[in-house]
C-alpha atoms as a PDB file:
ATOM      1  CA  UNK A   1       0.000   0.000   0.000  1.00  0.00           C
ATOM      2  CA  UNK A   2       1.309   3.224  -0.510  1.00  0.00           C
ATOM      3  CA  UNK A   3       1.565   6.082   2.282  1.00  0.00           C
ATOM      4  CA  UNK A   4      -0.326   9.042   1.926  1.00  0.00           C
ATOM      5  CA  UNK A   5       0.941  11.999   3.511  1.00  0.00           C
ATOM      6  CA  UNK A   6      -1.265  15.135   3.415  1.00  0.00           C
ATOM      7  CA  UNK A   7       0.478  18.569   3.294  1.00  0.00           C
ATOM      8  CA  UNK A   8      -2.449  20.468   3.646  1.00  0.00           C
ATOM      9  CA  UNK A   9      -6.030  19.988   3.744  1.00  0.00           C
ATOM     10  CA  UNK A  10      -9.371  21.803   3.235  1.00  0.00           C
ATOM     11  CA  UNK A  11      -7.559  25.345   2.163  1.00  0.00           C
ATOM     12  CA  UNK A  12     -10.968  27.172   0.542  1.00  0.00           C
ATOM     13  CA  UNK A  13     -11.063  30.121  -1.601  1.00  0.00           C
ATOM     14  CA  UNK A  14     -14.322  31.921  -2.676  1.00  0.00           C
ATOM     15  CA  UNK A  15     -15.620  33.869  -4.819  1.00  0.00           C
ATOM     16  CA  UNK A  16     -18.636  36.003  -6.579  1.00  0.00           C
ATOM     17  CA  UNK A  17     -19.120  37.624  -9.794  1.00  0.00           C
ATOM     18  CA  UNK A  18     -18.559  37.062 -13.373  1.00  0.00           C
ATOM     19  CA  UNK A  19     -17.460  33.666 -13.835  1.00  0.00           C
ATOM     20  CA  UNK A  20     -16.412  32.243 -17.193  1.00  0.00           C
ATOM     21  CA  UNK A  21     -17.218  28.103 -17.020  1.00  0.00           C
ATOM     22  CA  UNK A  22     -15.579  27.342 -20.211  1.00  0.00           C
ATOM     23  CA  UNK A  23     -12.384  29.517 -20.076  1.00  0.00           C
ATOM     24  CA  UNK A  24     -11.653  28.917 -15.882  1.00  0.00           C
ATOM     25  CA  UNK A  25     -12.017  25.273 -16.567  1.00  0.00           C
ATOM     26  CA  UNK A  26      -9.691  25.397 -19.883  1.00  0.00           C
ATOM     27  CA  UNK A  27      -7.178  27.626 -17.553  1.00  0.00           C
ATOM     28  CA  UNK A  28      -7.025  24.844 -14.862  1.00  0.00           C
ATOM     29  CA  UNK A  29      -6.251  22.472 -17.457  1.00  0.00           C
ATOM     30  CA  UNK A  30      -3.625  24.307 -19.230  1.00  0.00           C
ATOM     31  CA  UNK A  31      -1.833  25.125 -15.972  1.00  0.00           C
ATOM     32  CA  UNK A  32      -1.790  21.443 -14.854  1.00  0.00           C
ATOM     33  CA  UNK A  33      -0.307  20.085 -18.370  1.00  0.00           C
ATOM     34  CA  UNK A  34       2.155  22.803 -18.414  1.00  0.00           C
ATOM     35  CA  UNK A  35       3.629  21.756 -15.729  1.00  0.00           C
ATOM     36  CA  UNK A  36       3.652  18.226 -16.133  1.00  0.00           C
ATOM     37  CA  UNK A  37       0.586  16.778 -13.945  1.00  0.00           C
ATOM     38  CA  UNK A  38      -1.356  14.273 -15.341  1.00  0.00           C
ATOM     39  CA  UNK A  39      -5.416  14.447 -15.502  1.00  0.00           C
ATOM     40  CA  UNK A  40      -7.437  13.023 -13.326  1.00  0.00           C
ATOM     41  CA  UNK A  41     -10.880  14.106 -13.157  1.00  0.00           C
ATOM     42  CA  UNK A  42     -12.775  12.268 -10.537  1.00  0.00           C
ATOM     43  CA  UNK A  43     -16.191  14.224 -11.184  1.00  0.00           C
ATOM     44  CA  UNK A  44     -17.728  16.944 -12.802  1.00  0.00           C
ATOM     45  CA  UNK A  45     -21.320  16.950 -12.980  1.00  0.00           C
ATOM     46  CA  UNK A  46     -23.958  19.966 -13.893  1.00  0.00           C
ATOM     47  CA  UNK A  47     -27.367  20.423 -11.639  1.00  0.00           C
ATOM     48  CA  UNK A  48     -30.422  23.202 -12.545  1.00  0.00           C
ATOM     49  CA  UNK A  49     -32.150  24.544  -9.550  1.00  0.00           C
ATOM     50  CA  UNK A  50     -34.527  27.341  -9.554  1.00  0.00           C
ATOM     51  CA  UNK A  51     -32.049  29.970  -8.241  1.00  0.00           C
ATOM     52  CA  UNK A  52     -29.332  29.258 -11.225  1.00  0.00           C
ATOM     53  CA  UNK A  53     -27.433  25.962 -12.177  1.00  0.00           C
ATOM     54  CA  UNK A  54     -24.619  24.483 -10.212  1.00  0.00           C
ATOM     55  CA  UNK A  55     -21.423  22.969 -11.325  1.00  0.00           C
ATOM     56  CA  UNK A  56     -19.318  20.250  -9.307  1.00  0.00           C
ATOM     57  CA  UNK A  57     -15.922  19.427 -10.303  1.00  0.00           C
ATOM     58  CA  UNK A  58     -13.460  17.222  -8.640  1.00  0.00           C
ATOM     59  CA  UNK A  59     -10.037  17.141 -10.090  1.00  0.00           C
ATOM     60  CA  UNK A  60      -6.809  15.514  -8.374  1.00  0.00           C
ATOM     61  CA  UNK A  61      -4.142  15.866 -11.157  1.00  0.00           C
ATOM     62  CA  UNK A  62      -0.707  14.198 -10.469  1.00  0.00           C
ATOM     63  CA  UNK A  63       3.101  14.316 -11.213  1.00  0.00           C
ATOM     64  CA  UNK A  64       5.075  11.024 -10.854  1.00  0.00           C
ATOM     65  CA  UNK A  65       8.440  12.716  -9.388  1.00  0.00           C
ATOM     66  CA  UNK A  66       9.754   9.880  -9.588  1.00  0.00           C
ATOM     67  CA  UNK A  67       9.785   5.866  -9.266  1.00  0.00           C
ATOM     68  CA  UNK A  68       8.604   6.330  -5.590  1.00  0.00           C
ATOM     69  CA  UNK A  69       6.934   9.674  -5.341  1.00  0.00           C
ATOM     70  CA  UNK A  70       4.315  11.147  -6.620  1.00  0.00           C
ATOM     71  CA  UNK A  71       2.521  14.392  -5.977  1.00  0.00           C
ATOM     72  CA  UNK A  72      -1.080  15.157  -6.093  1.00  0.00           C
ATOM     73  CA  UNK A  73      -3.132  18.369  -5.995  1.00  0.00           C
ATOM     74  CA  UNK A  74      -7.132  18.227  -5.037  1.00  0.00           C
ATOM     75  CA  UNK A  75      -9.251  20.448  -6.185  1.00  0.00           C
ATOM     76  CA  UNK A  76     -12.800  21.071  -5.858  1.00  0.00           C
ATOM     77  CA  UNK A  77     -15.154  23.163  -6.917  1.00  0.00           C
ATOM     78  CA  UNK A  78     -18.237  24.148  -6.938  1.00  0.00           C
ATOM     79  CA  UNK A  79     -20.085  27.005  -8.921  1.00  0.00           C
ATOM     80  CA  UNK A  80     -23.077  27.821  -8.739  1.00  0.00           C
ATOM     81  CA  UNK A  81     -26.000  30.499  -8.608  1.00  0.00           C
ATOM     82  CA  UNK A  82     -24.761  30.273 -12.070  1.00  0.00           C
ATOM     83  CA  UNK A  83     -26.885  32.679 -14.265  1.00  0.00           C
ATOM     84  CA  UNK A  84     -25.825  33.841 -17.737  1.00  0.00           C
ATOM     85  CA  UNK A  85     -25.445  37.394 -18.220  1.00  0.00           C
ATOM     86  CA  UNK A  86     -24.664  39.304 -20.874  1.00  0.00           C
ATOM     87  CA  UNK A  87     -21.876  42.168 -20.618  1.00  0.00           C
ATOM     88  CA  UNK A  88     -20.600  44.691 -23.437  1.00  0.00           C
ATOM     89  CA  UNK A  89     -17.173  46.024 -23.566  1.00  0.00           C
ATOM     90  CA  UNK A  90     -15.821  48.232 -26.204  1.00  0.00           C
ATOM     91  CA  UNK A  91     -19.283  47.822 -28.148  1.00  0.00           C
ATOM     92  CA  UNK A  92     -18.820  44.278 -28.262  1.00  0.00           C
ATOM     93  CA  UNK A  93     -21.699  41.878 -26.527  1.00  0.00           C
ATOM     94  CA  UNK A  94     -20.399  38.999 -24.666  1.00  0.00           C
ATOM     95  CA  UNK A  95     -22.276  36.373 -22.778  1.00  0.00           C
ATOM     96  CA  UNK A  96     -21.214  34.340 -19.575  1.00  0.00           C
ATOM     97  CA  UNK A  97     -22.059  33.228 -16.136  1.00  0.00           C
ATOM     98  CA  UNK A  98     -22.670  35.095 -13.085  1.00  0.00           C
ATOM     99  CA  UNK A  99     -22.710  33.421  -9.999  1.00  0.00           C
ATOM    100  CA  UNK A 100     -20.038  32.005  -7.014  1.00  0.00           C
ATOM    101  CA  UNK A 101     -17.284  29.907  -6.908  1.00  0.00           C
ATOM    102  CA  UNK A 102     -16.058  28.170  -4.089  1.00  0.00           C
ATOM    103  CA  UNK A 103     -12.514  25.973  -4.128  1.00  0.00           C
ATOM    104  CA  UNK A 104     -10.990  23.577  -1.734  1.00  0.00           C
ATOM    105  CA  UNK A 105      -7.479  22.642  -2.456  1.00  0.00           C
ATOM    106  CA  UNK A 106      -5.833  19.847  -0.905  1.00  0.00           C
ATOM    107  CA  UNK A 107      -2.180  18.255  -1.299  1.00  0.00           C
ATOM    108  CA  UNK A 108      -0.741  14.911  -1.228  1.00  0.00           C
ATOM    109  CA  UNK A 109       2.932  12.797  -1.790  1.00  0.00           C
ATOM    110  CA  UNK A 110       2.368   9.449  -2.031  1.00  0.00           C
ATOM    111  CA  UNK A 111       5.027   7.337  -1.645  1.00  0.00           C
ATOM    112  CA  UNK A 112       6.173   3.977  -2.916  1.00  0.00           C
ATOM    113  CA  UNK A 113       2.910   4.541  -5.010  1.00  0.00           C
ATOM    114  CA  UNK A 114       3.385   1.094  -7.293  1.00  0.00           C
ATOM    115  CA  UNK A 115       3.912  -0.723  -3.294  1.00  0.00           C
ATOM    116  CA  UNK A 116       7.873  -2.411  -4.292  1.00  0.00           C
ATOM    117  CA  UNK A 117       8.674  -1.658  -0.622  1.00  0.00           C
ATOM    118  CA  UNK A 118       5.258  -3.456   0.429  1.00  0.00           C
ATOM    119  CA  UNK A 119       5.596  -6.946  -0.278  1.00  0.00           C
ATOM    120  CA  UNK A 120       7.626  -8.243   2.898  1.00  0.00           C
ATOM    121  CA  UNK A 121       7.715  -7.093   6.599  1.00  0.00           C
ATOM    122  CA  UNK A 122      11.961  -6.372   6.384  1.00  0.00           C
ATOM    123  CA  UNK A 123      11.259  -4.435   3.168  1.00  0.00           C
ATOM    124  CA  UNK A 124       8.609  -2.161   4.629  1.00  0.00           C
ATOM    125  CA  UNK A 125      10.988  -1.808   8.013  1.00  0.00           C
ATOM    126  CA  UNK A 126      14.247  -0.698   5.453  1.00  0.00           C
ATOM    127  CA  UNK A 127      11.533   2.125   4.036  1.00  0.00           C
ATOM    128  CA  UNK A 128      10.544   3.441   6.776  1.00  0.00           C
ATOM    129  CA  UNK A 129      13.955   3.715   7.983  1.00  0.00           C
ATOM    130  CA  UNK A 130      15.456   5.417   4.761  1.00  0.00           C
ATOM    131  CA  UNK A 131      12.761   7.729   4.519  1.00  0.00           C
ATOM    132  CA  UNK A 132      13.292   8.814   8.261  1.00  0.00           C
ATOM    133  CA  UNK A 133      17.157   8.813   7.863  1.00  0.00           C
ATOM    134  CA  UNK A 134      18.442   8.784   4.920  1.00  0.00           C
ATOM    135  CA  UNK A 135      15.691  10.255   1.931  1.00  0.00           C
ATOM    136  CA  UNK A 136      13.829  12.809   4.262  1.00  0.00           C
ATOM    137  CA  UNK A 137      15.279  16.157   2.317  1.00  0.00           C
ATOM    138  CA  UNK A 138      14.965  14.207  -0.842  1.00  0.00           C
ATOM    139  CA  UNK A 139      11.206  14.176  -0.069  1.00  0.00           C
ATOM    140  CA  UNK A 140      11.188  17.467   1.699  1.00  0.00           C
ATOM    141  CA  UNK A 141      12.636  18.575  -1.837  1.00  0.00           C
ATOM    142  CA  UNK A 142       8.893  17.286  -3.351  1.00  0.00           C
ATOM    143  CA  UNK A 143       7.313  18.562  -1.071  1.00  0.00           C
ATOM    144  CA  UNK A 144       8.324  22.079  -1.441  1.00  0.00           C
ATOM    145  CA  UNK A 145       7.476  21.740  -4.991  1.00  0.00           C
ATOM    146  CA  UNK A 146       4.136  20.109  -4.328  1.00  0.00           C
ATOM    147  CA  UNK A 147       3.024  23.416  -2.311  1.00  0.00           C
ATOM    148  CA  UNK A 148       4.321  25.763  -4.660  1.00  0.00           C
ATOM    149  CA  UNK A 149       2.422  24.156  -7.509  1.00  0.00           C
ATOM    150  CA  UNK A 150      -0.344  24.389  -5.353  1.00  0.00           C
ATOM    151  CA  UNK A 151       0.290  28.246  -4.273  1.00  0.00           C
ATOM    152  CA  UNK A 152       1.015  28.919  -7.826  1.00  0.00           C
ATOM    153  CA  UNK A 153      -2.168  27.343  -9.039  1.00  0.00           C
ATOM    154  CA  UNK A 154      -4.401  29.101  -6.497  1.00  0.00           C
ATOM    155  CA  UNK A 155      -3.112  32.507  -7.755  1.00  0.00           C
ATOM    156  CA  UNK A 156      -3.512  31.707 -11.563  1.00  0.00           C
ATOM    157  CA  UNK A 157      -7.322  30.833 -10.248  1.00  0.00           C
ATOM    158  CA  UNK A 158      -7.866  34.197  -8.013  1.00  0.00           C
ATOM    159  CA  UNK A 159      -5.608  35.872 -11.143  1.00  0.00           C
ATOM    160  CA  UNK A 160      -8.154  34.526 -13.386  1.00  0.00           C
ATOM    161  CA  UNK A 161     -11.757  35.355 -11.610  1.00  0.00           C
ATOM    162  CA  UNK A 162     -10.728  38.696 -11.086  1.00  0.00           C
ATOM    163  CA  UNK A 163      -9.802  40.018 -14.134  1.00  0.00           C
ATOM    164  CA  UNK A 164     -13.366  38.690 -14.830  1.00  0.00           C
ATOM    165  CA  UNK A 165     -14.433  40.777 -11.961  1.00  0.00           C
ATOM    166  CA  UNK A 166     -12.805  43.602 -12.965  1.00  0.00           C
ATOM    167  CA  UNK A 167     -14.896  43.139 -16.638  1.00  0.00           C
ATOM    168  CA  UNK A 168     -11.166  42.767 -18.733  1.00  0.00           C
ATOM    169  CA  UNK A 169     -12.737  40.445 -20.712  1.00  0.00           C
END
């Protein structure tokens, strides 16, 4: 099995006002291929309720670091109030969604993630000692990147909603 070790868990960001579906959801997905994560969409699903429509996405995108550690980002989100609106800038009409946005962003390593050091009790007991002794700022390394990437993505996200907010279309 491999270990899960959570960095940081349940960090939310909100937001209301102009929200582009199509183009937030294309920026997510640029950001995480960019820098090398690999899809993973656990969910997305799209409800109507009298008040607007609401979307749920779960995504937890991941980079194989390497042979024995591998880094995953959560996110979820969920818009909705969503109503479409239509705005005009510079005499041109645009439509798109008005509503909020909430995000939860979680982060994982994962080590021995294909379970090598699993399979017998003296391999698991050399693992846990190398990791404790002698691989602990080679995985402090990844982890350091892993929050970054997470920090980095939140900002392209808040980056993102508010230029919608601020009508830069």
């Amino acid at each position: 099995m491999p270990e899960v070790k959570a960095l940081t868990y349940g960090e939310a960001m909100n937001y209301t006002g102009l929200i582009n579906v199509e183009d937030l959801y294309k920026l997510i997905d640029k950001w995480f291929r960019d820098h090398g994560y690999k899809r993973n969409e656990l969910w997305s699903f799209e409800e109507v309720f009298e008040d607007g429509k609401q979307i749920t996405l779960k995504l937890q995108p991941f980079k194989e670091a390497s042979d024995y550690i591998k880094m995953e980002i959560r996110i979820s989100a969920t818009l909705k109030k969503l109503t479409e609106v239509v705005i005009e800038r510079k005499g041109l009409k645009y439509k798109t969604m008005k509503g909020e946005a909430h995000f939860v962003f979680d982060t994982f390593v994962v080590t021995d993630y294909e379970g090598h050091w699993e399979t017998k009790p003296i391999y698991f007991f050399f693992k846990t000692v190398a990791e404790k002794f002698l691989y602990r700022s080679y995985i402090d390394n990844f982890k350091d990147a892993l929050l970054r990437d997470k920090e980095d993505i939140k900002h392209e996200i808040r980056k993102f909603l508010n230029m919608q907010r601020l009508g830069d279309y």
